[in-house]
Protein backbone atom coordinates (compact mmCIF):
# COMPACT_ATOMS: atom_id res chain seq x y z
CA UNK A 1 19.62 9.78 -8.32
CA UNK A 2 16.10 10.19 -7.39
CA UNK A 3 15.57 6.69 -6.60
CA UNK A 4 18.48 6.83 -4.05
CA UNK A 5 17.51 9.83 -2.69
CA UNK A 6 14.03 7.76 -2.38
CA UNK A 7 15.68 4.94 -0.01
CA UNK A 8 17.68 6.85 2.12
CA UNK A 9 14.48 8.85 3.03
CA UNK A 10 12.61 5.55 3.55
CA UNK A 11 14.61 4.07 6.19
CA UNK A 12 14.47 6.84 9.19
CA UNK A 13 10.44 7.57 7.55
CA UNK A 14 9.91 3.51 8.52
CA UNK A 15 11.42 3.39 11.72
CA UNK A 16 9.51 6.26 13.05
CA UNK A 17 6.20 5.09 11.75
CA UNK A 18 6.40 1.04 11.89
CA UNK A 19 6.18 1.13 15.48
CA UNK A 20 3.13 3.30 15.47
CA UNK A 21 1.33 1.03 12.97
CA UNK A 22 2.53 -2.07 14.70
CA UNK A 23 -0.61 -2.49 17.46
CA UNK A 24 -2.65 -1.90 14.45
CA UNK A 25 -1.78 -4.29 12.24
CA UNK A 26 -1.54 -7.22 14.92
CA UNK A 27 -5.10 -6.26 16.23
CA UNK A 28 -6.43 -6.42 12.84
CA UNK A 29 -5.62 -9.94 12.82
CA UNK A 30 -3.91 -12.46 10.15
CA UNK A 31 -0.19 -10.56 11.58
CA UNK A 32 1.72 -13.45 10.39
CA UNK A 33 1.01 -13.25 6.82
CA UNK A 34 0.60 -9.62 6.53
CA UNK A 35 4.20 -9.53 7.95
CA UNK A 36 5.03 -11.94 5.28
CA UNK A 37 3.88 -10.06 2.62
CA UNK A 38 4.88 -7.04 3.66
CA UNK A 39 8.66 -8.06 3.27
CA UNK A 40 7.38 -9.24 -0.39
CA UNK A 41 7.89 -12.80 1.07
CA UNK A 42 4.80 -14.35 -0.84
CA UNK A 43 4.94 -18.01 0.68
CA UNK A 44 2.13 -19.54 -2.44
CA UNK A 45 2.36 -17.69 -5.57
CA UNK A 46 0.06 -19.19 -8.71
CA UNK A 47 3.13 -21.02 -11.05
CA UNK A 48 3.57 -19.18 -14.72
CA UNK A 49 1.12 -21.30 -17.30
CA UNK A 50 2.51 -20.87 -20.95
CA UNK A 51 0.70 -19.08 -23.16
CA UNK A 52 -0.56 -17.20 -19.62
CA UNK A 53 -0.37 -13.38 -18.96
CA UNK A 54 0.47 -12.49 -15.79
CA UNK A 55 -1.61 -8.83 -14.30
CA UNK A 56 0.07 -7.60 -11.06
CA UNK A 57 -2.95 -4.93 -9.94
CA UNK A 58 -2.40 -2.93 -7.12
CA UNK A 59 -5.65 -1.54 -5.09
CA UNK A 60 -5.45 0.60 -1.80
CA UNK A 61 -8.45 0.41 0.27
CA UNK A 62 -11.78 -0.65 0.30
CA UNK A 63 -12.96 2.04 -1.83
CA UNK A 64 -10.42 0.81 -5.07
CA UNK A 65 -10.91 -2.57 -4.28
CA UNK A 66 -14.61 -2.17 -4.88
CA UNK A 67 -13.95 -0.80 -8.16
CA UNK A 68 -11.50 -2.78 -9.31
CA UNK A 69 -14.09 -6.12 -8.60
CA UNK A 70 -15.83 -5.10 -12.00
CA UNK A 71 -12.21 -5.43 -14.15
CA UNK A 72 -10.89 -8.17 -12.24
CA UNK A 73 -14.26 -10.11 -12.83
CA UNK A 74 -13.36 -9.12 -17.01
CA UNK A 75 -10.09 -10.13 -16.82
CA UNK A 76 -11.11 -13.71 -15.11
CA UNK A 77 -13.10 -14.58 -17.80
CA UNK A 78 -10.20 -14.04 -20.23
CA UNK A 79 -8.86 -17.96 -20.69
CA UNK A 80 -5.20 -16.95 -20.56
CA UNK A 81 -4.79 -14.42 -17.82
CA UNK A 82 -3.41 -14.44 -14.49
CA UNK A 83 -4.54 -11.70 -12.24
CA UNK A 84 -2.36 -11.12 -9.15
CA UNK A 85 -4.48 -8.56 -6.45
CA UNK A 86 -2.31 -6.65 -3.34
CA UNK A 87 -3.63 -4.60 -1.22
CA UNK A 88 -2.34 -2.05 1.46
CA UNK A 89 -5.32 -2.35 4.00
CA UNK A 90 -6.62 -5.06 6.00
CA UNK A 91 -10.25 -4.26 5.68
CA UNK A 92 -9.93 -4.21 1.58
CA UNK A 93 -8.19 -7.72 1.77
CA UNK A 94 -10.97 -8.99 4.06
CA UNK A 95 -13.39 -7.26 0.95
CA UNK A 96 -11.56 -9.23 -2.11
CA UNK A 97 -10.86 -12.12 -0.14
CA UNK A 98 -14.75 -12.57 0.19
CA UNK A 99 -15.43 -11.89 -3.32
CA UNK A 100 -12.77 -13.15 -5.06
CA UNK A 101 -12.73 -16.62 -3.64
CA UNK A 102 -14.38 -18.05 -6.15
CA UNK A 103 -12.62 -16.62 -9.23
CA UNK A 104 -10.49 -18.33 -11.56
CA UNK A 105 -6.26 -17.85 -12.11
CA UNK A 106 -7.17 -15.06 -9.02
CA UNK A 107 -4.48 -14.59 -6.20
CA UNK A 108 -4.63 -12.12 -3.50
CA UNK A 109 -1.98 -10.93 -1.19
CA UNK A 110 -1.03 -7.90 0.72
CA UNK A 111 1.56 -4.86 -1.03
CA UNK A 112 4.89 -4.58 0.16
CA UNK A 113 6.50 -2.38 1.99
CA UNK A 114 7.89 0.25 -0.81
CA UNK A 115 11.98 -0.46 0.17
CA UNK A 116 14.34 -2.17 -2.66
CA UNK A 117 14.95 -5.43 -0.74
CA UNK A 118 11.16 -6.01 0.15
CA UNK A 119 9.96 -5.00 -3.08
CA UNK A 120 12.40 -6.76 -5.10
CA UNK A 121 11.49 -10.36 -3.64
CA UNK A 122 8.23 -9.21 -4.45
CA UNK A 123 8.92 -8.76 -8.08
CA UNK A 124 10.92 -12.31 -8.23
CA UNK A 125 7.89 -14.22 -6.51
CA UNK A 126 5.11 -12.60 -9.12
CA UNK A 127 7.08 -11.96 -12.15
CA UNK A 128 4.52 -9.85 -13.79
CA UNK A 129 4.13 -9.01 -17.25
CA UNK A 130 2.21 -5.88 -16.40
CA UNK A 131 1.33 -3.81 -13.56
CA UNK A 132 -1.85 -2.14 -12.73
CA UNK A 133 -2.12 0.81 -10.35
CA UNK A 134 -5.19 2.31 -9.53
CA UNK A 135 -5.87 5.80 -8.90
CA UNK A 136 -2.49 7.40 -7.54
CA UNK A 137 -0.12 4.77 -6.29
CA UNK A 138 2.97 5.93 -7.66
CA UNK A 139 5.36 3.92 -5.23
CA UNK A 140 8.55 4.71 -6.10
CA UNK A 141 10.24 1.57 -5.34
CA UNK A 142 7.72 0.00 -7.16
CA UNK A 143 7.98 1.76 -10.28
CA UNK A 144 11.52 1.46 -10.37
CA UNK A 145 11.49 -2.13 -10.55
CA UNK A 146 9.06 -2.23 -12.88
CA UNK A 147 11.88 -0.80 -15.16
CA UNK A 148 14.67 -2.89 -14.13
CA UNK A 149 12.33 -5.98 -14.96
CA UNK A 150 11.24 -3.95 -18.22
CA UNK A 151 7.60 -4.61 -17.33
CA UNK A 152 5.17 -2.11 -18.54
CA UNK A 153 2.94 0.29 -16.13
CA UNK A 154 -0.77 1.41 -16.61
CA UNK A 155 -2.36 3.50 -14.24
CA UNK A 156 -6.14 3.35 -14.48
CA UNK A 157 -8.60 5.17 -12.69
CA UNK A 158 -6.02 7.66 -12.36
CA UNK A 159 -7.08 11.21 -10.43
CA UNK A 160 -4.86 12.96 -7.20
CA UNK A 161 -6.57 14.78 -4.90
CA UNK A 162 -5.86 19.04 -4.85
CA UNK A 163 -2.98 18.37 -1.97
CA UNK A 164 -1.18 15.75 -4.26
CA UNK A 165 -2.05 18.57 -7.15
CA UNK A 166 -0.26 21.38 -4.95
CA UNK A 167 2.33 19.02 -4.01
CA UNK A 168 3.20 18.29 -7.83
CA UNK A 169 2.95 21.76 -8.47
CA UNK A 170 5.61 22.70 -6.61
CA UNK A 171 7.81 19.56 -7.55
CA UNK A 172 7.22 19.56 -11.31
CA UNK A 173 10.44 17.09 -11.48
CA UNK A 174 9.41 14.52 -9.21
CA UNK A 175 6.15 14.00 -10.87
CA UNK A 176 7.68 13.70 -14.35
CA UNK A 177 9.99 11.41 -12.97
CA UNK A 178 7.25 9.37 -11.24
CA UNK A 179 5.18 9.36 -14.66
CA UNK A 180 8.27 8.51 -16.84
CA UNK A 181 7.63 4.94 -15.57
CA UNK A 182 4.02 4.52 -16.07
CA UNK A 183 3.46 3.83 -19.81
CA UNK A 184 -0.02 4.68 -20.15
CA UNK A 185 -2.44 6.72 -17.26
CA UNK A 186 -6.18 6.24 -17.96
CA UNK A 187 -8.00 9.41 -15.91
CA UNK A 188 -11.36 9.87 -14.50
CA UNK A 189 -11.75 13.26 -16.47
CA UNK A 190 -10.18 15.52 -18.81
CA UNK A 191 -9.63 17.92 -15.72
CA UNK A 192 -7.45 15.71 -13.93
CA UNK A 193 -5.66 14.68 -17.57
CA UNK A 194 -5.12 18.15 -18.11
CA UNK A 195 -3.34 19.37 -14.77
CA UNK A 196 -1.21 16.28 -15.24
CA UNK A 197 -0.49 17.16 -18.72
CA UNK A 198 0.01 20.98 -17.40
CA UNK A 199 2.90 19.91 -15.45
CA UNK A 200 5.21 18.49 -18.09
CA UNK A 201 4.19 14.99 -18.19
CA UNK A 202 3.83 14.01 -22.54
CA UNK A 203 0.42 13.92 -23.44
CA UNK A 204 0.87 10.68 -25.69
CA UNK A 205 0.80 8.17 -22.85
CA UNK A 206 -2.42 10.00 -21.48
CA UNK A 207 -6.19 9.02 -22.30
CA UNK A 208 -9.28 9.50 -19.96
CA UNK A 209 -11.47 6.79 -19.37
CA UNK A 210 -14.20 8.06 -16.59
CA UNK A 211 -14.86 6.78 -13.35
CA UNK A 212 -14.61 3.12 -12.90
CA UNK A 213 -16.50 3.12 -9.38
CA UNK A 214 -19.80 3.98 -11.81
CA UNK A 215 -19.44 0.40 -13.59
CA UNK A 216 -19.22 -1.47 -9.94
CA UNK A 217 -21.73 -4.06 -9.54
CA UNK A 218 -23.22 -4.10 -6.55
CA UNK A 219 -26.02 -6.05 -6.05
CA UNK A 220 -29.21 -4.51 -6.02
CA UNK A 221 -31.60 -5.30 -2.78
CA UNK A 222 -35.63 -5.81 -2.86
CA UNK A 223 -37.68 -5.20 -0.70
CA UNK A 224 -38.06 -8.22 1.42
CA UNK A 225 -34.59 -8.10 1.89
CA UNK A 226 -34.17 -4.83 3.11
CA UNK A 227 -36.53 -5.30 5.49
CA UNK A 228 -34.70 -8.52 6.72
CA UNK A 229 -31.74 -6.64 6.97
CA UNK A 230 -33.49 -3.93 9.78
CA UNK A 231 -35.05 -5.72 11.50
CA UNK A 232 -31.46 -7.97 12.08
CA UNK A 233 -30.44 -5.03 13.21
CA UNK A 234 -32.71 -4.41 15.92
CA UNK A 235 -35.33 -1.84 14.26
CA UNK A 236 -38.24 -4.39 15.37
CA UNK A 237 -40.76 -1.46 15.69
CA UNK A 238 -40.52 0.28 12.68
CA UNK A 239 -43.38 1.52 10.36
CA UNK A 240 -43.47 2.22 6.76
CA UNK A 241 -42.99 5.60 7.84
CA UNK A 242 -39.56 5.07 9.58
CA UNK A 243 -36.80 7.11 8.07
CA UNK A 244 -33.38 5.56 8.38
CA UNK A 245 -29.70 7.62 8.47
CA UNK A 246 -26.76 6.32 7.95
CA UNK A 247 -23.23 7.32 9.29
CA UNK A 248 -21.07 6.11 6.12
CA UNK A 249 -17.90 5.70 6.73
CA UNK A 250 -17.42 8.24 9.86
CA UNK A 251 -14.37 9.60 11.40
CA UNK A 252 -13.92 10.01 14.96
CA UNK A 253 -16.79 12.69 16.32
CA UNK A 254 -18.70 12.77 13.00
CA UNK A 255 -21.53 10.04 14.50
CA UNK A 256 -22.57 13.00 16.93
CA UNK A 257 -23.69 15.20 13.78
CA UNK A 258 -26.07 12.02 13.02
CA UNK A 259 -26.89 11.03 16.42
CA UNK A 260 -27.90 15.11 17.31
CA UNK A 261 -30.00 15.11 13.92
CA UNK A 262 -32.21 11.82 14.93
CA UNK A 263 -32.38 12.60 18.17
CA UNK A 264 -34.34 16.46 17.16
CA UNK A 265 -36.40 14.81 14.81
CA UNK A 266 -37.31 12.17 17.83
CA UNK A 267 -37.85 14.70 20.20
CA UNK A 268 -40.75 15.92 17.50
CA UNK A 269 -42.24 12.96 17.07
CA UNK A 270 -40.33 11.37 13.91
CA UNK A 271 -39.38 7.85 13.71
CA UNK A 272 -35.64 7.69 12.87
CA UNK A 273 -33.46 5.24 13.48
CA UNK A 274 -29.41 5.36 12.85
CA UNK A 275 -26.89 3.83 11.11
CA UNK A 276 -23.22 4.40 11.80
CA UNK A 277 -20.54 2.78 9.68
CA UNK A 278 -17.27 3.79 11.19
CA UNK A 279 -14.13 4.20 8.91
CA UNK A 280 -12.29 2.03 11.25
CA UNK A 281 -14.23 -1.37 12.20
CA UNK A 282 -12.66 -1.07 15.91
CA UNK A 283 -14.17 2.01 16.93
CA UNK A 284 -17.37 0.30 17.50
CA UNK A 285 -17.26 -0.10 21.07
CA UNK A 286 -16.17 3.59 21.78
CA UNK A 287 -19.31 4.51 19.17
CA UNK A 288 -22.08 2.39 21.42
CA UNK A 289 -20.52 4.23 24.50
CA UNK A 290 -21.11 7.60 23.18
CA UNK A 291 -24.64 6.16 21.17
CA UNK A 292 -25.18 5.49 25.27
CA UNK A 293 -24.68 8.73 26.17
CA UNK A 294 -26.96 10.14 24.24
CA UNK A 295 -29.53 7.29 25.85
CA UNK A 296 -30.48 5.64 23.18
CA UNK A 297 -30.99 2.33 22.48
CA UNK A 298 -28.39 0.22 20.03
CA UNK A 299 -26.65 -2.98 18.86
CA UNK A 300 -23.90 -3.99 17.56
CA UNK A 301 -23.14 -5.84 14.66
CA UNK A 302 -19.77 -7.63 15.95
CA UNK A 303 -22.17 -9.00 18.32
CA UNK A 304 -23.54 -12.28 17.12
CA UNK A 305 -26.22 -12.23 19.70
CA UNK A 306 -29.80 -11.73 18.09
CA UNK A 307 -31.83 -8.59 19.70
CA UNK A 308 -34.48 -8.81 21.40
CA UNK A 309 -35.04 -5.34 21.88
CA UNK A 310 -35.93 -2.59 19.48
CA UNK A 311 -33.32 -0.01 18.66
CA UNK A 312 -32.68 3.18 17.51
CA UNK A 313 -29.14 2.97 16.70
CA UNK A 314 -26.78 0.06 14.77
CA UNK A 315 -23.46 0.43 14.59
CA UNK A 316 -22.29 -1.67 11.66
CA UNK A 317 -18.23 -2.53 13.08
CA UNK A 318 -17.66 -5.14 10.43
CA UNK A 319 -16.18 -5.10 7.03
CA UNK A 320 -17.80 -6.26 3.46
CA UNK A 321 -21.72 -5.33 4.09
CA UNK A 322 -21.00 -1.62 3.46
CA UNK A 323 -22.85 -2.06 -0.15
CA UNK A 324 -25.88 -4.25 1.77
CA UNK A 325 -26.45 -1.77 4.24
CA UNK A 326 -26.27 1.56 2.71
CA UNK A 327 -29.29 0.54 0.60
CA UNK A 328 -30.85 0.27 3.73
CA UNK A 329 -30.99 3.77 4.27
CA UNK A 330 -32.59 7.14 3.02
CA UNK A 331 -29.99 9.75 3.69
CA UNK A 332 -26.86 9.77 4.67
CA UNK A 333 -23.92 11.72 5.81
CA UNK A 334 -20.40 11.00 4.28
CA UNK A 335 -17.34 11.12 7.04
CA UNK A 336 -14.31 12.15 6.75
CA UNK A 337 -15.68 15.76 5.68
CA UNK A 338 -15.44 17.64 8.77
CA UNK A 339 -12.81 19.35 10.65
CA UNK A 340 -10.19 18.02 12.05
CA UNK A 341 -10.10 15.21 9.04
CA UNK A 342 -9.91 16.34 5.44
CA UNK A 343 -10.30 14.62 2.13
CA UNK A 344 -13.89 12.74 2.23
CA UNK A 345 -14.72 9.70 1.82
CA UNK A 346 -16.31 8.36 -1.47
CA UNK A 347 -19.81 9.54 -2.11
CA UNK A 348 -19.86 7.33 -5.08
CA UNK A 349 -21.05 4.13 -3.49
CA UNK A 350 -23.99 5.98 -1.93
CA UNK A 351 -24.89 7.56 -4.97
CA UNK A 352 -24.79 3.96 -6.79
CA UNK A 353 -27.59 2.91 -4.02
CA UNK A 354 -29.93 6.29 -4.60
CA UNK A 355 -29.43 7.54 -1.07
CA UNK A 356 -28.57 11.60 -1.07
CA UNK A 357 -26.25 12.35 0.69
CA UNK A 358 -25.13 15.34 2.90
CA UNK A 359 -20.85 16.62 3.57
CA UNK A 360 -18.77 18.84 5.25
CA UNK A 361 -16.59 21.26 3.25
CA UNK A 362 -13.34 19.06 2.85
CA UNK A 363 -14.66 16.72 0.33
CA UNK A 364 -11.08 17.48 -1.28
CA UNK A 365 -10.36 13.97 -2.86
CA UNK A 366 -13.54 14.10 -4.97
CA UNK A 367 -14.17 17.88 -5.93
CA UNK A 368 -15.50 16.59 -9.22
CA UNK A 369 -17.98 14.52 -8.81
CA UNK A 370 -19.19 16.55 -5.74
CA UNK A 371 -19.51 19.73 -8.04
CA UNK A 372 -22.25 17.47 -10.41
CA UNK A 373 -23.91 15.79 -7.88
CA UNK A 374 -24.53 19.57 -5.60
CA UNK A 375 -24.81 21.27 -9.50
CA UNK A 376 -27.96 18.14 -9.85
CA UNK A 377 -29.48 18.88 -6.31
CA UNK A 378 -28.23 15.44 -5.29
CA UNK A 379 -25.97 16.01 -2.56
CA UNK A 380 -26.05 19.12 -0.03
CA UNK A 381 -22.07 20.94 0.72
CA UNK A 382 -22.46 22.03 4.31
CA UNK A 383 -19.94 24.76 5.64
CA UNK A 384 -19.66 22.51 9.49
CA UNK A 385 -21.46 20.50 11.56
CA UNK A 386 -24.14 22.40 13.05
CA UNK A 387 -25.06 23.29 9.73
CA UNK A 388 -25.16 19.61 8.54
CA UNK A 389 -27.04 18.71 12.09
CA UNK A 390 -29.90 21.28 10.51
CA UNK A 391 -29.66 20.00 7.06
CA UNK A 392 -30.20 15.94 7.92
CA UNK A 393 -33.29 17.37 9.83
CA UNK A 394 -34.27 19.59 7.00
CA UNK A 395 -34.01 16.44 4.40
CA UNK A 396 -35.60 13.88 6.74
CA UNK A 397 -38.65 16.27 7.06
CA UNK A 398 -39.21 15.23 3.35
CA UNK A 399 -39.32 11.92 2.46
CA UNK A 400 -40.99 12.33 -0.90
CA UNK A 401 -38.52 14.50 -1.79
CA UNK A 402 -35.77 11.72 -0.98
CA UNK A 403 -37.36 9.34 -2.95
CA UNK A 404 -37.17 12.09 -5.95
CA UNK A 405 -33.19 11.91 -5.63
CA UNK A 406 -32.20 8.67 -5.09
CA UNK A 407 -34.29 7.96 -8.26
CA UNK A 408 -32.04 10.69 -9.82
CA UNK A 409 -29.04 9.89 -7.99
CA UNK A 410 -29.42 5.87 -9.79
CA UNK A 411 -30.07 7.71 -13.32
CA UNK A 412 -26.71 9.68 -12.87
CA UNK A 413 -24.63 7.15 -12.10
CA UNK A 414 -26.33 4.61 -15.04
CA UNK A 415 -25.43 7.79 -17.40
CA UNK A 416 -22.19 8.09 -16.18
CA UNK A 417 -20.84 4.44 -16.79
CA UNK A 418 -18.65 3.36 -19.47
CA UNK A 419 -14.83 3.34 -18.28
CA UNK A 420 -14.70 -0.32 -17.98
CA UNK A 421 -15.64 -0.76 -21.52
CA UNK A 422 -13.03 2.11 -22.10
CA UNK A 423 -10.22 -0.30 -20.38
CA UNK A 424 -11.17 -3.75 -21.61
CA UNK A 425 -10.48 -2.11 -25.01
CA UNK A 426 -7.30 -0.84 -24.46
CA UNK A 427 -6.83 -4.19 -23.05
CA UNK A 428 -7.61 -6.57 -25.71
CA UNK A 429 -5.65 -3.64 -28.58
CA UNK A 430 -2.71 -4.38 -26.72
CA UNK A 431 -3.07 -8.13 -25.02
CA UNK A 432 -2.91 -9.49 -28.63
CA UNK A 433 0.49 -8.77 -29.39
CA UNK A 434 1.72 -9.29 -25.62
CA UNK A 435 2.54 -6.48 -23.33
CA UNK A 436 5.97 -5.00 -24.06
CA UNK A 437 7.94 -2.56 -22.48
CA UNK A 438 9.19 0.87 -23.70
């Protein structure tokens, strides 16, 4: 009954939002396939190989799909797997088209809209043999037709943030009934295991397997390259005792708490230059008009022209250099932390890199790993943004203490790896006899 209850909810939910998200998704480019997909109407599918297994793994954004690179990469090198890889955003398909060009029995394709007819083509096109969610993406639609198809569900990586917690709390039914159809849910600690577990959901189809964002591989930078990348970004005049900030993934009005920062620790003399990474690539034009505000000077990375000039500010506005250019930098401030936006985005790239990092107080989505890294010194909580302004000056007064912890920071996160291993296992126990259902 649920499931109906599901679709007749989705239709009036659809036509209220689709036309909202429509400008986006036609700005964003590549309309005509994403439309495509969307309806589940995949137009070149990889053909069934005998003897192949087919993996139908589901990733949201750019943050998942930068995790999931390190198990797809496993599962390519297996010689009779097929790995299927949608996505809901267009800057995480732009990511894993990049990367995963080169890899073997690989396709890539956007997730479909969550309504029976759109999902079910979906399922006829791929014909998985088992489905991989990461984190929280219980679609409902999805599961379901995972059942009528009798194809087993994993979800890996698995961890909800405390509104998704509350939300189950007070619906105890609909997350058992959303669990009944995963068969096994790998979580990033026994905290998040354990709430799950609190709720009703049977503890034998739940394991924890850590954090698979700690075993990403992201290439490491020298020196020589760093350097190349600042000064192709318009720092021509900097010193070896330039400090660099960077704006990582920023929400509307969160570049001011950075630009106010440098622009104090100008004013006194201190060479800082800026870099903002907005959440949303197309905000970089309104961020170099308020960067001009402030008169400063800037580029802009959409801009193919090379500078000339020396700058103070870059805003980044592309997608897929996020891991290049945060090693760039020696602080930084995490977005989506701040008032009016809640949740935070992932500190767990930056911490990857070695650059500390300073938040707001609605880091909600990763309450965990903040607690360790503030509990280690390695990250600074701040209650709003004047408070944050004060703390990036605070931290960029003292760059030997920076260098302390982002050598700490890159011991943590070496310490704290191990959950691909965890999966590969659980993979290869159950790949041997095939991947059943029930």
């Amino acid at each position: 009954m649920l499931i109906w209850f599901y679709r007749l909810l989705f239709i009036p939910v659809f036509l209220v939002m689709f036309p909202i998200h429509l400008p986006k998704l036609i700005r964003r480019g590549h309309f005509s396939q994403k439309w495509r997909d969307r309806l589940g109407d995949y137009q070149v599918v990889m053909p069934s190989r005998p003897g192949f297994q087919r993996i139908w793994l589901q990733v949201v954004s750019v943050g998942e799909a930068q995790a999931a690179m390190s198990l797809i990469q496993a599962l390519s090198q297996r010689d009779d797997t097929q790995i299927f890889v949608t996505t809901t955003t267009s800057t995480a398909y732009q990511l894993l088209s990049q990367r995963l060009s080169k890899t073997p029995n690989c396709w890539l394709g956007y997730f479909p809209f969550d309504f029976a007819p759109f999902t079910r083509r979906a399922w006829r096109r791929i014909r998985p043999d088992l489905v991989v969610l990461m984190e929280s993406e219980l679609w409902p639609e999805h599961l379901y037709q995972a059942s009528c198809f009798r194809v087993p569900v994993w979800l890996i990586n698995a961890r909800h943030s405390q509104k998704t917690q509350l939300w189950f709390s007070r619906f105890p039914r609909v997350a058992q009934w959303l669990y009944a159809f995963v068969e096994r849910a790998l979580f990033v600690s026994n905290l998040q295991q354990q709430f799950i577990e609190g709720i009703g959901v049977p503890a034998s189809k739940l394991s924890v397997m850590g954090q698979l964002k700690f075993d990403a591989n992201i290439p490491s930078l020298d020196r020589s390259q760093i350097d190349r990348l600042r000064l192709g970004m318009g720092f021509l005049t900097s010193s070896s005792k330039t400090l660099y900030v960077i704006g990582s993934s920023l929400w509307p009005g969160e570049e001011e708490i950075v630009l106010n920062a440098a622009v104090t620790l100008r004013d006194q003399g201190v060479d800082v230059r800026v870099l903002i990474i907005p959440r949303h690539a197309e905000r970089g034009q309104a961020i170099c008009e308020t960067v001009g505000r402030y008169g400063l000077t800037f580029s802009q990375r959409s801009c193919s022209a090379a500078m000339t000039k020396d700058c103070v500010v870059h805003v980044a506005d592309t997608t897929g250099e996020a891991h290049q250019l945060i090693q760039c930098a020696d602080l930084a401030l995490v977005g989506k932390s701040f008032e009016p936006h809640c949740g935070g985005q992932t500190p767990l790239e930056l911490a990857a890199c070695g650059v500390p990092m300073v938040y707001g107080p609605l880091m909600t989505n990763f309450v965990e790993v903040c607690s360790d890294l503030e509990s280690l010194g390695l990250a600074v909580c701040c209650s709003d943004t004047a408070a944050a302004e004060s703390k990036l000056v605070e931290m960029l007064s003292s760059p030997s203490v920076l260098t302390d912890k982002s050598r700490s920071l890159r011991d943590w996160v070496t310490s704290s790896q191990g959950a691909l291993r965890v999966l590969m296992k659980q993979f290869d126990q159950v790949s041997r006899s095939g991947f059943s259902y029930g």
